[in-house]
Protein backbone atom coordinates (compact mmCIF):
# COMPACT_ATOMS: atom_id res chain seq x y z
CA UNK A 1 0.00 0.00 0.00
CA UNK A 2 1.73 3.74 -1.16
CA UNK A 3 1.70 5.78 1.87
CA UNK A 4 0.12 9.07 1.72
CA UNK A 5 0.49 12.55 3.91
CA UNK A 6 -1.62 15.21 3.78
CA UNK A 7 -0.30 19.15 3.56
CA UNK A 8 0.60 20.60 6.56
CA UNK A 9 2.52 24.00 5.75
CA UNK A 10 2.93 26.41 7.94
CA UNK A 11 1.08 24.32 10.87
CA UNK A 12 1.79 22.48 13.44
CA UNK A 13 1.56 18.59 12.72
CA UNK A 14 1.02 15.35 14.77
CA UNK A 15 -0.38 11.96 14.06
CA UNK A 16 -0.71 11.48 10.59
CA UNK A 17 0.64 14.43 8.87
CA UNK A 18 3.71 13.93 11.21
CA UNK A 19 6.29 12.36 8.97
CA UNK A 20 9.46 10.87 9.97
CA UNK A 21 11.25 11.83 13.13
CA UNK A 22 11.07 8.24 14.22
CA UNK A 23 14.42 7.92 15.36
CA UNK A 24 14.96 11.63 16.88
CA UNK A 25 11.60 11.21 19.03
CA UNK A 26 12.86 7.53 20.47
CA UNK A 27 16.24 9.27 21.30
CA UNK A 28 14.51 12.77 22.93
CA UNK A 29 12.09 10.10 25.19
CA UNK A 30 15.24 7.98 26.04
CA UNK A 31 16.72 11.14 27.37
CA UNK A 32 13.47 12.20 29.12
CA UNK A 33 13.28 9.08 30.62
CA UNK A 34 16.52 9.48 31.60
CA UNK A 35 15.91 12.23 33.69
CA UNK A 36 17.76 14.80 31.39
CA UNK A 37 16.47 18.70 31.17
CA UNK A 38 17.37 19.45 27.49
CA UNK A 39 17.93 22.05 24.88
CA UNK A 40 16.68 21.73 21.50
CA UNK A 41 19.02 22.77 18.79
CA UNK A 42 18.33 23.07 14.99
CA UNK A 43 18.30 25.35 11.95
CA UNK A 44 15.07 27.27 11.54
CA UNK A 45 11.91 25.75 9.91
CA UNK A 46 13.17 22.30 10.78
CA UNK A 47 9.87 21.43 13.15
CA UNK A 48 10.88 21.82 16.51
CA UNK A 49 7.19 23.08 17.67
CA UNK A 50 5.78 19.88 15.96
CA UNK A 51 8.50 17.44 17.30
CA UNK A 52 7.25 19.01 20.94
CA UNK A 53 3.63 18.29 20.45
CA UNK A 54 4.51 14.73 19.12
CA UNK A 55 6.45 14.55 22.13
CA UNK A 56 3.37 15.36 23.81
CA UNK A 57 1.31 13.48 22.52
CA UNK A 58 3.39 10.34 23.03
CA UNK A 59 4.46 10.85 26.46
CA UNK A 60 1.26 11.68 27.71
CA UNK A 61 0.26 8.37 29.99
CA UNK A 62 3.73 8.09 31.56
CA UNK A 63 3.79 12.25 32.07
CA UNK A 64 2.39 15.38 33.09
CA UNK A 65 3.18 17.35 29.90
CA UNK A 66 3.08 21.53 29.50
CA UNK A 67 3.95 23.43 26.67
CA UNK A 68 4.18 26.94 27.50
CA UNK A 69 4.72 29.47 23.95
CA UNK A 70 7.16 32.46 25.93
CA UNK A 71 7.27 33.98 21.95
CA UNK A 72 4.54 36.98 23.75
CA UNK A 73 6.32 37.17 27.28
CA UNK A 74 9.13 40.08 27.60
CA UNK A 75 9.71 39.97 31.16
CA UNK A 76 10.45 36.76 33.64
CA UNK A 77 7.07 37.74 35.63
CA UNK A 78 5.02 37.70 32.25
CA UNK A 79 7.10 33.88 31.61
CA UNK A 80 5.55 33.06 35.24
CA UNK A 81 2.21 33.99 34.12
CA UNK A 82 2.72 32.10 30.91
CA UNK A 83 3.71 29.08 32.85
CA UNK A 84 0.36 29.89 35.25
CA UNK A 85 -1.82 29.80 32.36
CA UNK A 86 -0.46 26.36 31.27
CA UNK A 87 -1.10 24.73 34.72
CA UNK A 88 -4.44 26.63 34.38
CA UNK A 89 -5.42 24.71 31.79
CA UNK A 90 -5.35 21.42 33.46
CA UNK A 91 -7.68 21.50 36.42
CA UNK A 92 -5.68 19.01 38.83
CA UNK A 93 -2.51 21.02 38.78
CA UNK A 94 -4.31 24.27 39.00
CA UNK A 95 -6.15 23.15 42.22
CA UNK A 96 -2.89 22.75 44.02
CA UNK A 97 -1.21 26.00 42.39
CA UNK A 98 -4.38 28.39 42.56
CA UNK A 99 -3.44 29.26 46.55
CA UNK A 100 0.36 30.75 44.69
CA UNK A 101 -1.82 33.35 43.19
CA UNK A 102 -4.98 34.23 45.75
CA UNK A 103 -4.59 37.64 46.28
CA UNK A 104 -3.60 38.19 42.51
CA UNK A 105 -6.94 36.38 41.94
CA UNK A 106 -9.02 37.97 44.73
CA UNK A 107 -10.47 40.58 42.27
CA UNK A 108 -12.82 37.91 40.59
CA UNK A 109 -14.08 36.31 43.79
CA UNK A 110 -15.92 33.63 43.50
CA UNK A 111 -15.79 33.84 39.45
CA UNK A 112 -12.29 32.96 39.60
CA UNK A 113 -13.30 29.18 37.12
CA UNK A 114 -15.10 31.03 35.30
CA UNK A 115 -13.37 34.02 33.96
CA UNK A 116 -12.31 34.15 30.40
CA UNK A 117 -8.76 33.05 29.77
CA UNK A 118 -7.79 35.96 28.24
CA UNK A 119 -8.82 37.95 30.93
CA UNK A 120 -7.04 35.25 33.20
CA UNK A 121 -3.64 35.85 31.50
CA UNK A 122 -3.83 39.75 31.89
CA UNK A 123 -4.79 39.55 34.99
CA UNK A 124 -1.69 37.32 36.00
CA UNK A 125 0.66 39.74 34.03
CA UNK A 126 -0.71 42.62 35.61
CA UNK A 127 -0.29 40.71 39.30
CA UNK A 128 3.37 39.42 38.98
CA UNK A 129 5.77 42.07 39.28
CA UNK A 130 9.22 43.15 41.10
CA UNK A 131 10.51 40.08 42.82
CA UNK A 132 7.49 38.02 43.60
CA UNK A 133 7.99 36.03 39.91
CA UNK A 134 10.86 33.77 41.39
CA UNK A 135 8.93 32.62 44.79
CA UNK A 136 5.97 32.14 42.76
CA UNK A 137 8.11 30.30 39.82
CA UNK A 138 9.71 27.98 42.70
CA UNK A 139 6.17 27.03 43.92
CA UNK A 140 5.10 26.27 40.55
CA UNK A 141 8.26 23.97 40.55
CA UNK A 142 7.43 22.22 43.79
CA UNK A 143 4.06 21.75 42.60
CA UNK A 144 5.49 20.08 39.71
CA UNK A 145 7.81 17.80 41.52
CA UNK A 146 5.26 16.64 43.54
CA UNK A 147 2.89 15.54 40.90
CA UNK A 148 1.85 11.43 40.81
CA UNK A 149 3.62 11.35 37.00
CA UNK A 150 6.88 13.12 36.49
CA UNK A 151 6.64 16.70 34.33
CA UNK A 152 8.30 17.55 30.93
CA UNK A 153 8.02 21.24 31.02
CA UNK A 154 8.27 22.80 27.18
CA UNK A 155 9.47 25.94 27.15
CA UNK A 156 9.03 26.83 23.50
CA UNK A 157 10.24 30.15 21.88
CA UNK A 158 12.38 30.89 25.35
CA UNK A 159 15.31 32.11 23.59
CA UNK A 160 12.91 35.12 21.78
CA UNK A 161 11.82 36.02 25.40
CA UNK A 162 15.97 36.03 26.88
CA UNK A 163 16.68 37.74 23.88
CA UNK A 164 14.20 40.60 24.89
CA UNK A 165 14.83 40.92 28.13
CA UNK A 166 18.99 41.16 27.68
CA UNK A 167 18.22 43.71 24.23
CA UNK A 168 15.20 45.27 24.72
CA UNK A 169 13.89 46.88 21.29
CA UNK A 170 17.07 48.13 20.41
CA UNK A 171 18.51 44.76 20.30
CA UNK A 172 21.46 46.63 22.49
CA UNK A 173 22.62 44.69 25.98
CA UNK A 174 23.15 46.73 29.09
CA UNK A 175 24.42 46.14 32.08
CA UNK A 176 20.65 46.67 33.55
CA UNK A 177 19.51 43.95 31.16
CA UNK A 178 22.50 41.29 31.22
CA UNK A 179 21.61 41.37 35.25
CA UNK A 180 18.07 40.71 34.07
CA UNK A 181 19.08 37.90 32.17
CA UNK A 182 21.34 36.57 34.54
CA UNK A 183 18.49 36.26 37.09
CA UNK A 184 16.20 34.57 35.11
CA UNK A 185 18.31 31.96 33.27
CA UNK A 186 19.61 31.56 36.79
CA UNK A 187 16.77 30.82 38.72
CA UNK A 188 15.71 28.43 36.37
CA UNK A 189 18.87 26.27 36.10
CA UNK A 190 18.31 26.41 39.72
CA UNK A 191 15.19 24.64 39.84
CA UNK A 192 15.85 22.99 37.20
CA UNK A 193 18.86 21.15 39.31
CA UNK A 194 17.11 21.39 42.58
CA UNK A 195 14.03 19.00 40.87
CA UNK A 196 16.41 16.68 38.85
CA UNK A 197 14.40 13.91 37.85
CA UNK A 198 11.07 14.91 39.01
CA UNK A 199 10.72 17.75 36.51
CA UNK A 200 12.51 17.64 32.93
CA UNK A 201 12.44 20.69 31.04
CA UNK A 202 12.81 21.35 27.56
CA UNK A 203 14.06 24.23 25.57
CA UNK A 204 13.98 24.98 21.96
CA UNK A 205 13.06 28.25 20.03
CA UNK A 206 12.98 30.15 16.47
CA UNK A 207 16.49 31.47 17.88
CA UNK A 208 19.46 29.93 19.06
CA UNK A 209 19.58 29.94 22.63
CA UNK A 210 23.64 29.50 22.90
CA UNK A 211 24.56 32.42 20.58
CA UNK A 212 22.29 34.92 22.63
CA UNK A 213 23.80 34.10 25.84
CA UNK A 214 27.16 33.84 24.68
CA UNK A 215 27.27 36.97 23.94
CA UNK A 216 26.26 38.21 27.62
CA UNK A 217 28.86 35.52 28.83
CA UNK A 218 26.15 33.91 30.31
CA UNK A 219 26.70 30.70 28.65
CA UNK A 220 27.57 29.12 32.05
CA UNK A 221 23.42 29.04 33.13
CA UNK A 222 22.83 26.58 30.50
CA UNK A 223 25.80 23.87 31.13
CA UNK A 224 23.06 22.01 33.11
CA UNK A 225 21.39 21.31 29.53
CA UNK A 226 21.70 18.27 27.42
CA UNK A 227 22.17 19.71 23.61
CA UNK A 228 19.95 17.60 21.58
CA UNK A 229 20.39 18.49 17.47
CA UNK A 230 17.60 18.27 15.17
CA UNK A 231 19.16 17.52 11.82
CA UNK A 232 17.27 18.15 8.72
CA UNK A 233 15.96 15.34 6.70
CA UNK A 234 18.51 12.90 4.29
CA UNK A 235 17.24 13.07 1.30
CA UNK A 236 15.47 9.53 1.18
CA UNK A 237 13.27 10.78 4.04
CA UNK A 238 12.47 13.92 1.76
CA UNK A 239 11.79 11.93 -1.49
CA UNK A 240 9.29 9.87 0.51
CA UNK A 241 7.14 12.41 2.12
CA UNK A 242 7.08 13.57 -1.39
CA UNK A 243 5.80 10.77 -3.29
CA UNK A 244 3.38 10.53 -0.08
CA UNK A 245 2.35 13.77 -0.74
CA UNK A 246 2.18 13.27 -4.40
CA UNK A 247 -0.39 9.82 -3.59
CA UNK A 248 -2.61 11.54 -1.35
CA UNK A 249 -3.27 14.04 -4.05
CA UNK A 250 -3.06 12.48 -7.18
CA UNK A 251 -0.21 14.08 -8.36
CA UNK A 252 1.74 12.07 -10.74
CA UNK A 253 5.39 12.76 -10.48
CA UNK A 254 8.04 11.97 -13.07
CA UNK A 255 9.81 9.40 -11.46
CA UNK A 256 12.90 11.78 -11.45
CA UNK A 257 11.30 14.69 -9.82
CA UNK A 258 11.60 14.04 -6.36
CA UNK A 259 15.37 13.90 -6.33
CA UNK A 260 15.29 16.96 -8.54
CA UNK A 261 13.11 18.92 -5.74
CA UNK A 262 15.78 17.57 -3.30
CA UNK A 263 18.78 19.17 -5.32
CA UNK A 264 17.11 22.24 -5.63
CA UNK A 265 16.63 22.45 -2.46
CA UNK A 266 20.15 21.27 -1.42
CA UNK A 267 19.17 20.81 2.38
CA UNK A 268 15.71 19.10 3.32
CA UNK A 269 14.10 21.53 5.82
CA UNK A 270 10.84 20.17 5.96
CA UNK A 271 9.08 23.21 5.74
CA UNK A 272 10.62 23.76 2.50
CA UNK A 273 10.08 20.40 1.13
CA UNK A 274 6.25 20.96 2.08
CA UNK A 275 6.12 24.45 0.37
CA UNK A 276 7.88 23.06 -2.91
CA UNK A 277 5.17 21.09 -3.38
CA UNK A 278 2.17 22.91 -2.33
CA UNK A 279 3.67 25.19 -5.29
CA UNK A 280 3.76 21.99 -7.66
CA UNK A 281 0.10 21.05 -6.55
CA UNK A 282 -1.31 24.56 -7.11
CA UNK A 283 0.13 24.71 -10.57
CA UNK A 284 -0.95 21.15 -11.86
CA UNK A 285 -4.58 22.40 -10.17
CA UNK A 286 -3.85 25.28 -12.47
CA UNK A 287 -3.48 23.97 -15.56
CA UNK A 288 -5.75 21.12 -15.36
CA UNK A 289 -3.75 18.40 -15.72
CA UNK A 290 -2.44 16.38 -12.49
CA UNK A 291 0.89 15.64 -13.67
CA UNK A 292 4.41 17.49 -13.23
CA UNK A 293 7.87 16.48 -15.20
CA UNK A 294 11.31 17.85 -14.30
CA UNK A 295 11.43 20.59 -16.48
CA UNK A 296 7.85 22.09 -14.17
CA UNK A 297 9.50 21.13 -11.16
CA UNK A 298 12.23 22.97 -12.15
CA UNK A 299 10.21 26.09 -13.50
CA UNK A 300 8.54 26.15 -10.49
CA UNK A 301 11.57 25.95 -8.25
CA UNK A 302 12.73 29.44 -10.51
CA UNK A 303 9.38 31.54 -10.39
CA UNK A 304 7.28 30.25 -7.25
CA UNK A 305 10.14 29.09 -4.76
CA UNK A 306 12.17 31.59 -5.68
CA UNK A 307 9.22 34.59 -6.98
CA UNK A 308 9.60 37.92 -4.82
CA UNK A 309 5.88 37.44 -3.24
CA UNK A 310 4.84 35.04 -0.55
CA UNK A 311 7.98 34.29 1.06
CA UNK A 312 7.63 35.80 4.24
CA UNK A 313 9.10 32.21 5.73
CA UNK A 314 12.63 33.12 3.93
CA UNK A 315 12.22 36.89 4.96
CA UNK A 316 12.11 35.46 8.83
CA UNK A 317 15.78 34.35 8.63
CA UNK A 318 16.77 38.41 8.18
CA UNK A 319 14.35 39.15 10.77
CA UNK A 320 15.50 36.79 13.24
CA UNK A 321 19.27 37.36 12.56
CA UNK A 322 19.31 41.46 13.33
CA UNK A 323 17.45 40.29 16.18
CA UNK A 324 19.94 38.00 18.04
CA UNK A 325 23.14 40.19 16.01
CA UNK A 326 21.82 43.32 16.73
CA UNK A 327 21.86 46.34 14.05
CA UNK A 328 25.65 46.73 13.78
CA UNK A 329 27.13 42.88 13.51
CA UNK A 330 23.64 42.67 11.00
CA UNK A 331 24.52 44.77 8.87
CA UNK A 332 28.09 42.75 8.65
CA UNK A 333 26.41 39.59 8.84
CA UNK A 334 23.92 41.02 5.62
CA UNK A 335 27.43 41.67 3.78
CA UNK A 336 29.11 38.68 4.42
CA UNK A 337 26.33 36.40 3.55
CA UNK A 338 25.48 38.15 0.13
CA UNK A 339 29.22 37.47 -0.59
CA UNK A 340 28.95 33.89 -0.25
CA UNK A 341 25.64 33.73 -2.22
CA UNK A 342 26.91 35.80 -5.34
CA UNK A 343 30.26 34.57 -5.65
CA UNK A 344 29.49 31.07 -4.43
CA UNK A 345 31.33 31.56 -1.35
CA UNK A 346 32.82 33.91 1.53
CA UNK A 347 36.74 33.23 1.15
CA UNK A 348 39.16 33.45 3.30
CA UNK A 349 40.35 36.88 1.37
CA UNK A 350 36.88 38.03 1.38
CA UNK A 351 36.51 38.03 5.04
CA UNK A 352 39.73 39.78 5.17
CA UNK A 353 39.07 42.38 2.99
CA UNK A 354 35.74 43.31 4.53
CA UNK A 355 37.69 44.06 7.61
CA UNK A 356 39.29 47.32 5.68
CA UNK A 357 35.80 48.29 5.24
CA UNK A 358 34.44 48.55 8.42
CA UNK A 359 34.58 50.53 11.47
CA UNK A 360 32.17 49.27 14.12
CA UNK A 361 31.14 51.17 17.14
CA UNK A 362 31.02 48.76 19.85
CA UNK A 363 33.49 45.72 18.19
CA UNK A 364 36.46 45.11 17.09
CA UNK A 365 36.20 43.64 13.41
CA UNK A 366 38.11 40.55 13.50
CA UNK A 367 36.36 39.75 16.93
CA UNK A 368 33.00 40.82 15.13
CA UNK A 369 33.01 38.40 12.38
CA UNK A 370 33.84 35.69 14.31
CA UNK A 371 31.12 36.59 16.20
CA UNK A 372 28.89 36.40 13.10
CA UNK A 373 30.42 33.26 11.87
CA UNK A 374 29.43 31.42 14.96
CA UNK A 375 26.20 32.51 14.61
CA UNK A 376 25.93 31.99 10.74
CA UNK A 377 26.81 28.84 11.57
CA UNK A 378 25.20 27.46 15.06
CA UNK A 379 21.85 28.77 13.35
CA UNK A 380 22.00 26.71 9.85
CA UNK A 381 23.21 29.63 7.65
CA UNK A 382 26.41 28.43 6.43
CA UNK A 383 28.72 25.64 6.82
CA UNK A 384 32.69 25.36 6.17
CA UNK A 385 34.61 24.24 3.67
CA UNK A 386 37.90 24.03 1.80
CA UNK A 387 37.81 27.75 0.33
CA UNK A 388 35.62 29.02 3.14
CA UNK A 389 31.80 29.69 3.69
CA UNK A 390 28.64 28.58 1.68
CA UNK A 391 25.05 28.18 2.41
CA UNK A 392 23.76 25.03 3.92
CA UNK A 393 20.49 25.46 2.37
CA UNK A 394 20.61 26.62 -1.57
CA UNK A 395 16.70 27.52 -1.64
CA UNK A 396 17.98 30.29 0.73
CA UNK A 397 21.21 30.92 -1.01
CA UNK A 398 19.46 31.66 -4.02
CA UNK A 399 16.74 33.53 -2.67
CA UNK A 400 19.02 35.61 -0.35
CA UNK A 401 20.83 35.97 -3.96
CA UNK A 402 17.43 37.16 -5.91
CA UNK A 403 17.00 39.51 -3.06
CA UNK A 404 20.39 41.16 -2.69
CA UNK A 405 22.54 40.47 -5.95
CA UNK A 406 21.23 43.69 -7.95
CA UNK A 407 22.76 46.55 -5.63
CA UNK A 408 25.59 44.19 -4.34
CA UNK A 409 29.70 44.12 -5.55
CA UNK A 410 31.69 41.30 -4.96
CA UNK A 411 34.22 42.88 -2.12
CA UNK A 412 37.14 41.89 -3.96
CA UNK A 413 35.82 43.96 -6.87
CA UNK A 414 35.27 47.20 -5.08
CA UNK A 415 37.81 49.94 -6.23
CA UNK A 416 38.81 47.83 -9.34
């Protein structure tokens, strides 16, 4: 019997539009089991949200599981309240942890179950303020430790929230802020140690966690965390979620187009592979006729994949970069990665000839890019070879290409 898989961009999957992952989930609950609190590490778009609620899903009759999304919280009270409205949500915990927040909660008297949860969540961010967030956080973490099944406590999008607190808007770190930070990460490796094996918590995020706090030299509150990497897909596992996709939808693929989708795309983030061919689907729909050869899969690859519309899933690896670079080592990190995708690849003479163009602020040059070359790198941008840097992924390469190429010059060509 073919297998099929139904579309699931730009969502959340479980059950049966989860595909793959067999091995990496048997290796996460091995380490769960195991008592270990763990940090999630991959390139962006890979599926770490979906590999979580899998997780979940799986886990659920030998644990208490809460996923807590910290992408909204700015402040270590407002991840408190966050963490509140999780327990909130399943009645047993929240009878035990309800007493934590009574005079917050006094307000709504008796209509305390019954409030909206919106209302709930305000009302919690409004209530937890100066230092009262870490004795409430440490109940919450007692609670937890005493519950009949052990917890696994998902702390998605955390690194967006540390982020904030140590940069603020102006992605700039302080001394106010690193402090901040400090406390926070802190306090949770804390707990984290104090409730080894009763509570496992689990970190992963749009954002590399590492590269943020490495550059508050605050990597030191995470050395209690087990890295676990989320690789993208080989390219067998790609091909077959593609013919899967292909059978559920009666799209009859050249037998050659699947690998050709996979070289395109050079590395198999699974969001990508999904989008490629959600953009082969809509054009077959198009025209009529269910079928697609190499030569369409290639045409679409050119205009859709690569098309300046629509892409807002390629624009969020600019976004996310300033963000954990900061305006200055972005604007570096822009240059040096436009290098690599015009000319093929950031060279060794490249990098050093970039350094007689700049004059940063806050950073010495040389210290800068190897600043941004760690972080190119840790977050699935490039990777390292014999003449220097290129792009993991060529879908990006060539759109960051498309996007940048027309008022770019080579930096060994610049005052030829």
């Amino acid at each position: 019997m073919k297998e099929r898989l139904k579309q699931a961009v730009g969502n959340v999957v479980t059950g049966d539009r989860f595909w793959d992952r067999e091995k990496d989930l048997e290796l996460l609950t091995n380490k769960i089991d195991e008592g270990a609190n763990i940090l999630l590490v991959a390139q962006r778009r890979i599926g770490k949200t979906s590999v979580l609620a899998e997780l979940n899903e799986r886990l659920r009759e030998r644990y208490t599981c809460l996923f807590v999304d910290l992408q909204g919280a700015q402040s270590s009270p407002q991840a408190i309240a966050d963490l509140s409205l999780a327990i909130h949500k399943q009645r047993s915990l929240w009878e035990k942890a309800k007493v934590n927040f009574q005079n917050i909660l006094e307000r709504f008297g008796d209509t305390v179950e019954k409030i909206d949860a919106g209302e709930f969540g305000v009302t919690l961010r409004a209530g937890l303020t100066g230092a009262n967030w870490m004795d409430k956080g440490a109940q919450i973490f007692k609670i937890l430790a005493n519950e009949e099944k052990p917890v696994v406590l998902m702390l998605d999008e955390m690194p967006i929230m540390v982020n904030y607190i140590l940069k603020g808007n102006e992605f700039r770190i302080t001394p106010k802020r690193r402090a901040q930070a400090d406390e926070f990460m802190s306090w949770l490796r804390k707990n984290n140690i104090e409730h080894q094996g009763k509570v496992r918590t689990i970190i992963s995020g749009s954002i590399g966690l590492e590269p943020i706090l490495r550059q508050a030299r605050l990597s030191a509150t995470i050395n209690h965390l087990t890295a676990f990497e989320l690789k993208p897909w080989d390219d067998e596992t790609a091909k077959g979620c593609i013919n899967a996709l292909a059978n559920e939808y009666d799209v009859s693929l050249q037998d050659s187009v699947p690998g050709e989708m996979v070289a395109r795309l050079g590395c198999c983030i699974p969001h990508h592979v999904q989008i490629f061919f959600s953009h082969i689907y809509d054009r077959c729909k198009r025209k009529g006729k269910m079928e697609c050869s190499v030569q369409e899969a290639k045409d679409v690859y050119g205009k859709e994949m690569l098309g300046v519309r629509g892409h807002a899933e390629l624009t969020h690896y600019e976004e996310r970069l300033e963000m954990v670079l900061g305006k200055e080592l972005f604007t570096l990190a822009v240059d040096m990665l436009t290098e690599s995708a015009v000319t093929g690849c950031l060279t060794k003479e490249a990098i050093a000839a970039l350094q007689k163009e700049y004059t940063l602020e806050e950073n010495d040059i040389v210290e800068a890019q190897k600043e941004v070359i760690w972080v190119l790198e840790h977050d699935g941008y490039i990777r390292q070879n014999k003449k220097g840097y290129v792009f993991v992924s060529k879908l990006l390469r060539d759109w960051w290409r498309n996007r940048h190429k027309s008022f770019f010059t080579p930096v060994l060509k610049r005052g030829v």
